[in-house]
PDB file of N, CA and C in Angstrom:
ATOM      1  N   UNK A   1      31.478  19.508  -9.763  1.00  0.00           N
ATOM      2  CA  UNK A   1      31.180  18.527  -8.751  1.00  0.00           C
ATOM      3  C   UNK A   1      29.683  18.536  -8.407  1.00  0.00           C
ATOM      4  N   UNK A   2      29.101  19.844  -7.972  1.00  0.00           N
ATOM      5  CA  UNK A   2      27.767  20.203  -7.980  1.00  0.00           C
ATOM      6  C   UNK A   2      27.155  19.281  -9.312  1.00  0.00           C
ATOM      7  N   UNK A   3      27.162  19.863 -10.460  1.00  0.00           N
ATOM      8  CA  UNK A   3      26.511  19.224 -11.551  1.00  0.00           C
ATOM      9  C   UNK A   3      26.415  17.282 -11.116  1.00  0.00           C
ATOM     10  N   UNK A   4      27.275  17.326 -10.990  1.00  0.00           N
ATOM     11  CA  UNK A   4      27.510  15.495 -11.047  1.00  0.00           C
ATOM     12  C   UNK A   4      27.021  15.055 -10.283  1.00  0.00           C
ATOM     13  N   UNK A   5      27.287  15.939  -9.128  1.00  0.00           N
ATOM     14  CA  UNK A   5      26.498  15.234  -7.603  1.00  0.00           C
ATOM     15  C   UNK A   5      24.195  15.166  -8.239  1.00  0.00           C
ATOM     16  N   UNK A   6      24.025  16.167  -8.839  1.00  0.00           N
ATOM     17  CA  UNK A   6      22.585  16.458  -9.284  1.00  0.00           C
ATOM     18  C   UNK A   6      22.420  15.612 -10.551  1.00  0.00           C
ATOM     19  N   UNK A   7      23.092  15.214 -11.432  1.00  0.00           N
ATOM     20  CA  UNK A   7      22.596  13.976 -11.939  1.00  0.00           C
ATOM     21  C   UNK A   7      22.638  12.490 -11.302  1.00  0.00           C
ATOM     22  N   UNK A   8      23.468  12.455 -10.615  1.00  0.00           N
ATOM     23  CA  UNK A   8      23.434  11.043  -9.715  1.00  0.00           C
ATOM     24  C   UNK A   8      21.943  11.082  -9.423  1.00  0.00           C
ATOM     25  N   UNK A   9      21.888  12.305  -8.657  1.00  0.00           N
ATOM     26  CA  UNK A   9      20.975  11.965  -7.638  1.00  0.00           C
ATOM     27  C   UNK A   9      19.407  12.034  -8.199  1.00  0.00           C
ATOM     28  N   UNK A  10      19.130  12.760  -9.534  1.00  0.00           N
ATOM     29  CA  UNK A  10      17.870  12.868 -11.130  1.00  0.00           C
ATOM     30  C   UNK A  10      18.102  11.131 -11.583  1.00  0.00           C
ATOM     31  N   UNK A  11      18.979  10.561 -11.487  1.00  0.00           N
ATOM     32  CA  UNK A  11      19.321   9.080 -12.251  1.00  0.00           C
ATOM     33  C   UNK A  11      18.675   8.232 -11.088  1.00  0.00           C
ATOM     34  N   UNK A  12      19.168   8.408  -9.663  1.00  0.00           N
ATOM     35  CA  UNK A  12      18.828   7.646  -8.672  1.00  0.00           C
ATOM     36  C   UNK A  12      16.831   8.106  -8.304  1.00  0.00           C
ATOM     37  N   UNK A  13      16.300   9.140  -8.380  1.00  0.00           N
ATOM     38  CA  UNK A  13      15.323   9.394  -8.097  1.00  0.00           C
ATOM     39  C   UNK A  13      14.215   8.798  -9.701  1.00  0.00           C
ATOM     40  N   UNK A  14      14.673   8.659 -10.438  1.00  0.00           N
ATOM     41  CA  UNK A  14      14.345   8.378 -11.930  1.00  0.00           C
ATOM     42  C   UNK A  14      14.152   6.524 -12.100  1.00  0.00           C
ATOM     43  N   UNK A  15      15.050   5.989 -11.322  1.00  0.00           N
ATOM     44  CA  UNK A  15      15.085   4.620 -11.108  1.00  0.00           C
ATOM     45  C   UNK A  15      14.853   4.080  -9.913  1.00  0.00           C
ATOM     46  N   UNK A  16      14.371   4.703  -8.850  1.00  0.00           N
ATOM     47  CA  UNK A  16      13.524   4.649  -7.781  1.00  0.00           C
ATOM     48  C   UNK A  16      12.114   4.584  -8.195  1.00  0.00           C
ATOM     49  N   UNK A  17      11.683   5.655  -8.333  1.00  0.00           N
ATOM     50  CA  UNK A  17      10.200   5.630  -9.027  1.00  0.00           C
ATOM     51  C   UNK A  17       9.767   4.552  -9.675  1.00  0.00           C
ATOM     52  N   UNK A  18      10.456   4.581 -10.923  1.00  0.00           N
ATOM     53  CA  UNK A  18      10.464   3.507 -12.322  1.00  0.00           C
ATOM     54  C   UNK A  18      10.623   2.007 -11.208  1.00  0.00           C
ATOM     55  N   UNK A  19      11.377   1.933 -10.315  1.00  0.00           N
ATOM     56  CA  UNK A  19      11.265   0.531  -9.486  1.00  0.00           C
ATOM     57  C   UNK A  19       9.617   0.180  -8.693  1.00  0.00           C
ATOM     58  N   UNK A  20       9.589   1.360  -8.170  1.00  0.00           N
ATOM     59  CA  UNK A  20       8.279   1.458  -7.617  1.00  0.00           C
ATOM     60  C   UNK A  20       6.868   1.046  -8.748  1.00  0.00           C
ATOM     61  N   UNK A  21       7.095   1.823  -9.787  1.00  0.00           N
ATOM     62  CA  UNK A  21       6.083   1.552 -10.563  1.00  0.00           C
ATOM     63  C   UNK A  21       5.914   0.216 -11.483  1.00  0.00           C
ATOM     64  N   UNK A  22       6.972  -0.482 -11.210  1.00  0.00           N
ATOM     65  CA  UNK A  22       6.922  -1.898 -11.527  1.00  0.00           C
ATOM     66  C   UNK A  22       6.576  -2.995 -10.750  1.00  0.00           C
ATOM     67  N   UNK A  23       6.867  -2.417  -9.343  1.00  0.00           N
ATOM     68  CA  UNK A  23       6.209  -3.217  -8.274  1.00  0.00           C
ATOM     69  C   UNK A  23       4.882  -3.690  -8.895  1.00  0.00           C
ATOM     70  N   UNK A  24       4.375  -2.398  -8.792  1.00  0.00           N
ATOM     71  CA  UNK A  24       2.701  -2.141  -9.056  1.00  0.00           C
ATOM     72  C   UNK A  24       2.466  -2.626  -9.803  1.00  0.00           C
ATOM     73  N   UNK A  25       3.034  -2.799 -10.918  1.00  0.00           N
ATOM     74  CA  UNK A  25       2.158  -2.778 -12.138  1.00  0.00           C
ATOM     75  C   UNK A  25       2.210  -4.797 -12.274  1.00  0.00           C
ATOM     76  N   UNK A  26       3.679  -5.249 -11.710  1.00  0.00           N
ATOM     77  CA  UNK A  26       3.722  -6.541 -11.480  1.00  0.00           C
ATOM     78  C   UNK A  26       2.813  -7.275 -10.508  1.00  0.00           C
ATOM     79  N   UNK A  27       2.337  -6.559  -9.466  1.00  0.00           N
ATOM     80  CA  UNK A  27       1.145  -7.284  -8.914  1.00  0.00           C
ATOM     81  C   UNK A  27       0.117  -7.291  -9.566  1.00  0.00           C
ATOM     82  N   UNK A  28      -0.863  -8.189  -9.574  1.00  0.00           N
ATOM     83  CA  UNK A  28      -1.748  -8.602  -9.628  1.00  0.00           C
ATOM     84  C   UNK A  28      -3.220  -7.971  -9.043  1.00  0.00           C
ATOM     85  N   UNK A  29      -3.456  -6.507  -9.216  1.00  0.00           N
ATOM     86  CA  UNK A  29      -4.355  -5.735  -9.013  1.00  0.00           C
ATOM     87  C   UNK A  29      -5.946  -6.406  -8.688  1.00  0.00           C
ATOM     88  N   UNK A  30      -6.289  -7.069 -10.049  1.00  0.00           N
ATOM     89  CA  UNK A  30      -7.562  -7.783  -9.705  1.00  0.00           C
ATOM     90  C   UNK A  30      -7.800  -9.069  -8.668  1.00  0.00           C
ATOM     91  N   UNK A  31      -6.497  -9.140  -8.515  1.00  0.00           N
ATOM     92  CA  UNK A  31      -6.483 -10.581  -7.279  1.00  0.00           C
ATOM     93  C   UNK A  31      -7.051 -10.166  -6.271  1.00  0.00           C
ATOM     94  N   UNK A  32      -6.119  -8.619  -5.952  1.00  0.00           N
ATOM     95  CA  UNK A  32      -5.692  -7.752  -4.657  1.00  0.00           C
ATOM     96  C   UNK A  32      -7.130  -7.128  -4.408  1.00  0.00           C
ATOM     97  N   UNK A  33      -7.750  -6.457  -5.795  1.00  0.00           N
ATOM     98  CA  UNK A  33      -9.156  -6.235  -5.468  1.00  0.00           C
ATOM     99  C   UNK A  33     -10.195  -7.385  -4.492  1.00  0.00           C
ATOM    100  N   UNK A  34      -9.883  -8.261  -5.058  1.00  0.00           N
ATOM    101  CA  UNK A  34     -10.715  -9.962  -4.231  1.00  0.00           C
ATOM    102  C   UNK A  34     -10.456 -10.081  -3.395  1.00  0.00           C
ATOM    103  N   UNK A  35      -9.329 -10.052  -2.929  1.00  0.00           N
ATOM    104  CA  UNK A  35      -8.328 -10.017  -1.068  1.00  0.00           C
ATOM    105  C   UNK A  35      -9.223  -9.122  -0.514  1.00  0.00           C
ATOM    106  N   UNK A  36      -9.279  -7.769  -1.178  1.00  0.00           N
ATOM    107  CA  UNK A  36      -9.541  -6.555  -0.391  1.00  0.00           C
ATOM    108  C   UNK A  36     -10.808  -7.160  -0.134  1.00  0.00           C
ATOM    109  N   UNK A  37     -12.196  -7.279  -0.878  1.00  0.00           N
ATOM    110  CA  UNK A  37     -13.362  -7.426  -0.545  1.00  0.00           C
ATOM    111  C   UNK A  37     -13.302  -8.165   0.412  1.00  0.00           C
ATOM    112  N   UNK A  38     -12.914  -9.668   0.174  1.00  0.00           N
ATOM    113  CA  UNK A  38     -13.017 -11.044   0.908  1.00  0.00           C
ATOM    114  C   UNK A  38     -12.524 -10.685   2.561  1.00  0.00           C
ATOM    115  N   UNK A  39     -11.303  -9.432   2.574  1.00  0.00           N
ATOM    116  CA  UNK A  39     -10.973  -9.391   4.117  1.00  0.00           C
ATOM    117  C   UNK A  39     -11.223  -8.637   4.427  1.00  0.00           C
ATOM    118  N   UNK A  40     -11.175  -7.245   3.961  1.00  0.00           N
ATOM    119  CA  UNK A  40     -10.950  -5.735   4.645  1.00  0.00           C
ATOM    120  C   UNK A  40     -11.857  -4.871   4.246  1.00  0.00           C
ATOM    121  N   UNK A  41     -13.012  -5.628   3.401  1.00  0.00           N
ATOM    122  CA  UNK A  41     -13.674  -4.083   2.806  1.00  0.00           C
ATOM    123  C   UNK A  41     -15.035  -4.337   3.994  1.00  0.00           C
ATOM    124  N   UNK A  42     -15.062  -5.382   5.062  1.00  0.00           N
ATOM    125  CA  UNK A  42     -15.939  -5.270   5.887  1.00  0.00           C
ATOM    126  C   UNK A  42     -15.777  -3.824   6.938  1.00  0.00           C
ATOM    127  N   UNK A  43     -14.694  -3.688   7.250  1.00  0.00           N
ATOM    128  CA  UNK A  43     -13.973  -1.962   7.812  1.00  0.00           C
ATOM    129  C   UNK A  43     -13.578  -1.629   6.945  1.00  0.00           C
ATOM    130  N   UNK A  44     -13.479  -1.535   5.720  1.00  0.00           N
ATOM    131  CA  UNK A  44     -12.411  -0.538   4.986  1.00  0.00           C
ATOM    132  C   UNK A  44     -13.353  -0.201   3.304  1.00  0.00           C
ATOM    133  N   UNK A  45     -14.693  -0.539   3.504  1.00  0.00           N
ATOM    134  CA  UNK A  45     -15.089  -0.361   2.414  1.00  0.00           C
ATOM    135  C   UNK A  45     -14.931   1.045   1.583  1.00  0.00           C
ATOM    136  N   UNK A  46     -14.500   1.278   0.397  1.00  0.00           N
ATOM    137  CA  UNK A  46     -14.390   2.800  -0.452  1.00  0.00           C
ATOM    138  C   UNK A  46     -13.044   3.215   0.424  1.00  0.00           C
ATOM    139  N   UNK A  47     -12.501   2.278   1.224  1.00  0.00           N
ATOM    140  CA  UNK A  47     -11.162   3.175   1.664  1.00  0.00           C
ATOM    141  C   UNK A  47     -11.514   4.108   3.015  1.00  0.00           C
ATOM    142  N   UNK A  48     -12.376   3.924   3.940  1.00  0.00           N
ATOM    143  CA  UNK A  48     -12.479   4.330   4.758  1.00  0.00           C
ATOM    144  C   UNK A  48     -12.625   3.369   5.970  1.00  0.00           C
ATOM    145  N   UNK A  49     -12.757   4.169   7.690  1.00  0.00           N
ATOM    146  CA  UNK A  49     -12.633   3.060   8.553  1.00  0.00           C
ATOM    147  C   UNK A  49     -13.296   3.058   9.860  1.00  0.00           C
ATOM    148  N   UNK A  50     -14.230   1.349   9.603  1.00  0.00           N
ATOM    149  CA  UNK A  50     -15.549   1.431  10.520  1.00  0.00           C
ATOM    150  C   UNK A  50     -15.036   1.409  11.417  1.00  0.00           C
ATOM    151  N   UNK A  51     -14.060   1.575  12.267  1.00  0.00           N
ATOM    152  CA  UNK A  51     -13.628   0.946  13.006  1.00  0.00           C
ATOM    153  C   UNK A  51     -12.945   2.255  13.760  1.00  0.00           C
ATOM    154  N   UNK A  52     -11.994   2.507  13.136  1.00  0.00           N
ATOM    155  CA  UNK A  52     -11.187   4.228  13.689  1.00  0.00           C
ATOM    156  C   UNK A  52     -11.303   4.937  12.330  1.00  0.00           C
ATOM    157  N   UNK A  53     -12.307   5.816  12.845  1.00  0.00           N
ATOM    158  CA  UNK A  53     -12.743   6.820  11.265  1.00  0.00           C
ATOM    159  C   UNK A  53     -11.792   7.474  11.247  1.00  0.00           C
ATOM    160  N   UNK A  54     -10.843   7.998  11.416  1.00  0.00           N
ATOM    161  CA  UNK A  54      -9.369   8.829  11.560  1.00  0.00           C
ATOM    162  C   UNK A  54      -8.274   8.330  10.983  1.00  0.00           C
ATOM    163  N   UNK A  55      -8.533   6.541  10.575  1.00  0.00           N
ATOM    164  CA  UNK A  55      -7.659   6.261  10.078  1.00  0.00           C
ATOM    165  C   UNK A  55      -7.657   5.214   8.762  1.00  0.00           C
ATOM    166  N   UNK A  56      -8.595   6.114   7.936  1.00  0.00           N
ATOM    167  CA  UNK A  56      -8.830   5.617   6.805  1.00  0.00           C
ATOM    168  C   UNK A  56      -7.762   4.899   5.663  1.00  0.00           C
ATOM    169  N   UNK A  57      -7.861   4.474   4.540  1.00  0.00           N
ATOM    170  CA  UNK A  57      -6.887   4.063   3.586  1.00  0.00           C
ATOM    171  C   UNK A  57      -6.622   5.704   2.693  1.00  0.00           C
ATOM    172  N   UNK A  58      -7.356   6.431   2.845  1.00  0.00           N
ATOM    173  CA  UNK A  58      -6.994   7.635   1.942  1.00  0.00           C
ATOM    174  C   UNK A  58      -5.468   7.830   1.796  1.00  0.00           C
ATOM    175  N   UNK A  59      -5.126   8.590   0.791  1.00  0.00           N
ATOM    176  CA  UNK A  59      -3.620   8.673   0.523  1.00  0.00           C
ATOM    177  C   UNK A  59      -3.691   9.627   1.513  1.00  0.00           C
ATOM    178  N   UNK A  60      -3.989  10.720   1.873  1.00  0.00           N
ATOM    179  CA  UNK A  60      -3.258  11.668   2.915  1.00  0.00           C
ATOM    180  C   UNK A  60      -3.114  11.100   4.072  1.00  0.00           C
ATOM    181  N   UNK A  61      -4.165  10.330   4.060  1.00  0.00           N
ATOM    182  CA  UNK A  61      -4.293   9.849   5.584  1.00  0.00           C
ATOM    183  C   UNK A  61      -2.788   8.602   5.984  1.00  0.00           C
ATOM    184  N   UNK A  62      -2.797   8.064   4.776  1.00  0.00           N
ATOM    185  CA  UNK A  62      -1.677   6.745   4.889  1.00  0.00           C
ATOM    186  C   UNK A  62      -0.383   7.644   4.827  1.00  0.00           C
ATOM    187  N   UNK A  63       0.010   9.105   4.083  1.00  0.00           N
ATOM    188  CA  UNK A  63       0.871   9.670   4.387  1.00  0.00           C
ATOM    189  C   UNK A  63       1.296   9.902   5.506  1.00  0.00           C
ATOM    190  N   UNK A  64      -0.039  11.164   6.247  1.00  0.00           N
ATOM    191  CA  UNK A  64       0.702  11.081   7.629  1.00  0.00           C
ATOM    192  C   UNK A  64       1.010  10.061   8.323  1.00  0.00           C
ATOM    193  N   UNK A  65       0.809   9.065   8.075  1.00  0.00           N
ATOM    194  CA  UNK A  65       0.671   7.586   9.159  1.00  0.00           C
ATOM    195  C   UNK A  65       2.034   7.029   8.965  1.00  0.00           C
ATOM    196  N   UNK A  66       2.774   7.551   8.212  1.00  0.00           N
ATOM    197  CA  UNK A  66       3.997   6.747   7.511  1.00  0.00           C
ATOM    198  C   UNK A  66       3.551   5.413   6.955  1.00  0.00           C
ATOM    199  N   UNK A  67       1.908   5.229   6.263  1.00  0.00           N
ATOM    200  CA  UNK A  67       1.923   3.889   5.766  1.00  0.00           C
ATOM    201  C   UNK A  67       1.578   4.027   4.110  1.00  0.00           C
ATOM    202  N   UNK A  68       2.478   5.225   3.468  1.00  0.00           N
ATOM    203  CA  UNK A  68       1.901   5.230   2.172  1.00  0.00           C
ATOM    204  C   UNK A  68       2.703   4.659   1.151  1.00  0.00           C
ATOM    205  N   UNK A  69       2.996   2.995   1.189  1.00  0.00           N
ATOM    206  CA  UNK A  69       4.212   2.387   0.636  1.00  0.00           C
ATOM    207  C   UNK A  69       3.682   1.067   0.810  1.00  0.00           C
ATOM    208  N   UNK A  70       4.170   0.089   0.120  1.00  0.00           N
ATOM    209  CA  UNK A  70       4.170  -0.991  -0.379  1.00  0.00           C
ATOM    210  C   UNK A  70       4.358  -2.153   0.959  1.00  0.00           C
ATOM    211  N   UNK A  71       5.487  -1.792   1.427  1.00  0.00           N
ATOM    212  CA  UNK A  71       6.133  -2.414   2.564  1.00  0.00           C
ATOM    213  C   UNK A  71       5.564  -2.285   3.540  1.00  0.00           C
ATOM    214  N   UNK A  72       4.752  -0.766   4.018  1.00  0.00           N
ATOM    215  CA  UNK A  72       4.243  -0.441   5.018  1.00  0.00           C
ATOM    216  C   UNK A  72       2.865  -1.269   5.060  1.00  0.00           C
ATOM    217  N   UNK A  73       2.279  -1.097   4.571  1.00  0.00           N
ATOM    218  CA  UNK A  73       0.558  -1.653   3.816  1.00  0.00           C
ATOM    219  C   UNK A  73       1.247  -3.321   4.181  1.00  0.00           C
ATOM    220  N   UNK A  74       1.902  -3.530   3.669  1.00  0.00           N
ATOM    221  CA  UNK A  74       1.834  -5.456   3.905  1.00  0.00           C
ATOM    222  C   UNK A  74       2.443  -5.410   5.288  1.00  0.00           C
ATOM    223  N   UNK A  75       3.487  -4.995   5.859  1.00  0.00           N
ATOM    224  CA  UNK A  75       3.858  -5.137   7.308  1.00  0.00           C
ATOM    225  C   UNK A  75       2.545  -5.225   8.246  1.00  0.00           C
ATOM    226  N   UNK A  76       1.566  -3.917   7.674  1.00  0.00           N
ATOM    227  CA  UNK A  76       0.460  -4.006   8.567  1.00  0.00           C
ATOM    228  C   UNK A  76      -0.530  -5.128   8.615  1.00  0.00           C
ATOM    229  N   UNK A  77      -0.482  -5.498   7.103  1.00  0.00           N
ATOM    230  CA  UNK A  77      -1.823  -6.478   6.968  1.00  0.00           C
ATOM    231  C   UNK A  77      -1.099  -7.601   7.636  1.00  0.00           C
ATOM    232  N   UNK A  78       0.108  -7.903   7.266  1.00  0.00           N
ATOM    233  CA  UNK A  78       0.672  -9.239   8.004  1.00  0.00           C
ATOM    234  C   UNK A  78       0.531  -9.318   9.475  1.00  0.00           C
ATOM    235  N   UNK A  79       0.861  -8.617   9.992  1.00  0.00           N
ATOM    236  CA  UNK A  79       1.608  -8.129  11.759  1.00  0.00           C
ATOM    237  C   UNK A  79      -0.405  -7.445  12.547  1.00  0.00           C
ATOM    238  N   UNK A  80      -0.805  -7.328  11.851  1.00  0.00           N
ATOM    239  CA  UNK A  80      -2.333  -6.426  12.415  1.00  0.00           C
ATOM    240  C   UNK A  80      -1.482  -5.027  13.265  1.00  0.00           C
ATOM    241  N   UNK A  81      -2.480  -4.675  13.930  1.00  0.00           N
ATOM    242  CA  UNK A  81      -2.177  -3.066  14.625  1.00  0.00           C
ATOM    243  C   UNK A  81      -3.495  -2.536  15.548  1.00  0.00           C
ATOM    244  N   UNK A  82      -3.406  -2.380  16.843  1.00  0.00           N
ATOM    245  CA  UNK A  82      -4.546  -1.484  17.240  1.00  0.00           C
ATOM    246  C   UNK A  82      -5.741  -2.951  16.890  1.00  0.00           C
ATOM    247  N   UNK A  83      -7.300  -2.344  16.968  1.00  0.00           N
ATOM    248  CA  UNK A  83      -7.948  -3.349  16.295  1.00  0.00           C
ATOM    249  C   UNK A  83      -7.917  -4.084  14.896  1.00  0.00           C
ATOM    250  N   UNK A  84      -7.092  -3.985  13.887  1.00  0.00           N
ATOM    251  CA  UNK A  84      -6.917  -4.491  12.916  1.00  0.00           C
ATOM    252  C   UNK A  84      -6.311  -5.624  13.681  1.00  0.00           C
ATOM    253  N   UNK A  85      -6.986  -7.064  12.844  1.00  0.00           N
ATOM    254  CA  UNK A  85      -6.013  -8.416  13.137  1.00  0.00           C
ATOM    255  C   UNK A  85      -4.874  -8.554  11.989  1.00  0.00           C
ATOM    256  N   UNK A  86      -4.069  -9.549  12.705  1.00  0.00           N
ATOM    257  CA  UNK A  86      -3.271  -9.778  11.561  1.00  0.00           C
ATOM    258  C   UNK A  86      -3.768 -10.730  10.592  1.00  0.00           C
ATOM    259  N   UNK A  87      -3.066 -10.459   9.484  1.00  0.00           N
ATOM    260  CA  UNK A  87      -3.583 -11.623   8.593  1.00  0.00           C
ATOM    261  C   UNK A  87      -2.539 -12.688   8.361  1.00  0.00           C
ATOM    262  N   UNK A  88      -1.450 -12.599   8.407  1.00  0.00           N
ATOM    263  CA  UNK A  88      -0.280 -13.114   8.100  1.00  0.00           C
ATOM    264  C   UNK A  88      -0.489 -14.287   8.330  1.00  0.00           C
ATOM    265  N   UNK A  89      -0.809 -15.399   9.060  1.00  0.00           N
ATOM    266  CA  UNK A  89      -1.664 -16.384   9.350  1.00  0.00           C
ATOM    267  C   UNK A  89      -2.573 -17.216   8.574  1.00  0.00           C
ATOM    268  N   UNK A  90      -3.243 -16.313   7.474  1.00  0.00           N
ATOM    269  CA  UNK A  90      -4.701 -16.296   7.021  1.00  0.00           C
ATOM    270  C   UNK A  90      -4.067 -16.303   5.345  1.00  0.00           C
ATOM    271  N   UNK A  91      -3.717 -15.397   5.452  1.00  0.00           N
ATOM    272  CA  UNK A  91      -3.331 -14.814   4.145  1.00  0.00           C
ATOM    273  C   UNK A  91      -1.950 -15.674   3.304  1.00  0.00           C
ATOM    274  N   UNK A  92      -2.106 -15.694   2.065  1.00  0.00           N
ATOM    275  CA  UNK A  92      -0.513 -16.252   1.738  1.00  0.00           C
ATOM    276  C   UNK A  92       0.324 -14.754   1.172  1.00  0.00           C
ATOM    277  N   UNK A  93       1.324 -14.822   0.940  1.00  0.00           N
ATOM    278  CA  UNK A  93       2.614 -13.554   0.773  1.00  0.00           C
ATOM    279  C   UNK A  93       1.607 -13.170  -0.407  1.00  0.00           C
ATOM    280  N   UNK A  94       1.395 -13.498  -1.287  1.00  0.00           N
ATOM    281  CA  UNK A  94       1.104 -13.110  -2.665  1.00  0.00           C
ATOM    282  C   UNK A  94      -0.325 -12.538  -2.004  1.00  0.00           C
ATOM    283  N   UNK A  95      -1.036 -13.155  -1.608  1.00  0.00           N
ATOM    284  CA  UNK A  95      -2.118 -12.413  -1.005  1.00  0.00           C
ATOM    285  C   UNK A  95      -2.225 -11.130  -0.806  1.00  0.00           C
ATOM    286  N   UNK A  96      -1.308 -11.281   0.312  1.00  0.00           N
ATOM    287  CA  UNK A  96      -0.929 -10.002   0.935  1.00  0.00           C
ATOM    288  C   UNK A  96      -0.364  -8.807   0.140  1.00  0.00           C
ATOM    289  N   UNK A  97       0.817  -9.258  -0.726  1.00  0.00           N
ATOM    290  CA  UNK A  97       1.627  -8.079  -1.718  1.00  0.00           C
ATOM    291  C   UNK A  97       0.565  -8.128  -2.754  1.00  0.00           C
ATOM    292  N   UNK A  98      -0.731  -8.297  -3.642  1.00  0.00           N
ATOM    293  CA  UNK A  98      -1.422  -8.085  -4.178  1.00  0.00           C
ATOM    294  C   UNK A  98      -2.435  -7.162  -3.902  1.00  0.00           C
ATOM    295  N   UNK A  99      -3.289  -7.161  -2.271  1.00  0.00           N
ATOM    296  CA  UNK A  99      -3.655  -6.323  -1.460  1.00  0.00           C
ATOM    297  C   UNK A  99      -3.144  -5.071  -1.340  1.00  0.00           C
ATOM    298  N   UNK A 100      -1.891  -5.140  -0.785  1.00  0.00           N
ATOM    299  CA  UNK A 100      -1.155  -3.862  -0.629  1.00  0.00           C
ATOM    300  C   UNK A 100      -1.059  -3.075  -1.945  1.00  0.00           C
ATOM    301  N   UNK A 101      -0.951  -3.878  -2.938  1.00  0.00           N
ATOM    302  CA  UNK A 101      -0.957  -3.328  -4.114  1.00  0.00           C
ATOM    303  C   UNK A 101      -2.100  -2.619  -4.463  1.00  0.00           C
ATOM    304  N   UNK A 102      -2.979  -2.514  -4.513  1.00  0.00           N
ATOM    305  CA  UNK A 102      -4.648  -2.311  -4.497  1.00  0.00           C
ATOM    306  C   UNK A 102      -4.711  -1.109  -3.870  1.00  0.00           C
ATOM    307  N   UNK A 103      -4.307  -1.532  -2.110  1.00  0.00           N
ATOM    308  CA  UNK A 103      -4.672  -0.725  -1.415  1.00  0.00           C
ATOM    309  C   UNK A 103      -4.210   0.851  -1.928  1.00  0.00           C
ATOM    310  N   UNK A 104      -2.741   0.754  -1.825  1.00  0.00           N
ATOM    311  CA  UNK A 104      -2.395   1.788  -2.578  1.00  0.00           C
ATOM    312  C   UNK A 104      -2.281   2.502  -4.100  1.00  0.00           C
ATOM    313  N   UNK A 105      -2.857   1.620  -4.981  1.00  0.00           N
ATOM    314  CA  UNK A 105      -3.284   2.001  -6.358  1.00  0.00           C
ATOM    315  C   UNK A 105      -4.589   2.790  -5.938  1.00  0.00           C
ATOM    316  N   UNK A 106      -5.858   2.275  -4.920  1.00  0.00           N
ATOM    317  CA  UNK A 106      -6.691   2.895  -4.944  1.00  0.00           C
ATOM    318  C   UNK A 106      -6.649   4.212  -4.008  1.00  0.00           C
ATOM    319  N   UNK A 107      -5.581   4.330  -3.253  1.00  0.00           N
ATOM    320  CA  UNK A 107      -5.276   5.209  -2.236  1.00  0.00           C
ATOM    321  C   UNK A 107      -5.171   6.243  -3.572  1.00  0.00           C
ATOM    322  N   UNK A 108      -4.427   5.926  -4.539  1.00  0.00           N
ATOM    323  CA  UNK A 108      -3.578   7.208  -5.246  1.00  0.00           C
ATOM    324  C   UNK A 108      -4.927   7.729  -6.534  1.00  0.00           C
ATOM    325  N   UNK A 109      -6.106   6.911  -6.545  1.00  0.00           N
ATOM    326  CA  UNK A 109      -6.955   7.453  -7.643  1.00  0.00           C
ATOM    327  C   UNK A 109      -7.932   7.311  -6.873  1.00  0.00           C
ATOM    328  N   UNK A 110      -7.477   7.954  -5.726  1.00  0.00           N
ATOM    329  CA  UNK A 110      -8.807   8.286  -4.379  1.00  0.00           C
ATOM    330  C   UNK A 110      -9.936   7.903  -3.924  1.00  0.00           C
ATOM    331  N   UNK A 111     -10.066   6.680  -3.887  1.00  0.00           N
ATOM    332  CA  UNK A 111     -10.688   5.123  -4.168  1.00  0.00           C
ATOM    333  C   UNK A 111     -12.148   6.064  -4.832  1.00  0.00           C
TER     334      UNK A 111
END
């Protein structure tokens, strides 16, 4: 039962990932790069932040924050937070999930 229960769960963690990494790889990175400049790299240039230096794009930093995810990163850019505006308004969906995409590709090869 043990055994079975630990491949479910190697199959389910194996096709989680593999989902995740298709996200990514299906956005549109160089768009998301252009988003980034055009909106956010005025505070967020190299992944850091003019604004609240504490709460940079770095991957550790978006860890502790609970924003180191796909969903999290666009909820924020859409919805704003604190002094960040929203963009949701501004921005179209693809915009936005191209961005997020970025954000966290460059979060993970430490901008």
């Amino acid at each position: 039962m043990l055994k079975k229960l630990f491949i479910a769960l190697t199959l389910f963690s194996v096709i989680s990932f593999s989902c995740n990494e298709l996200i990514v790889l299906a956005a549109d990175l160089e768009h998301g790069e252009q988003v980034f400049i055009g909106n956010c790299a005025a505070c967020h240039r190299g992944g850091e932040n003019s604004i609240m230096p504490n709460k940079t794009l770095k991957k550790n930093v978006l860890e502790e924050n609970s924003m180191h995810s796909i969903s999290a990163i666009t909820y924020q850019v859409k919805n704003g937070k604190n002094a960040m505006p929203a963009f949701g308004d501004r921005l179209e969906d693809e915009d936005i999930e191209d961005v997020a995409n970025y954000i966290l590709s460059q979060s993970e090869s430490g901008w």
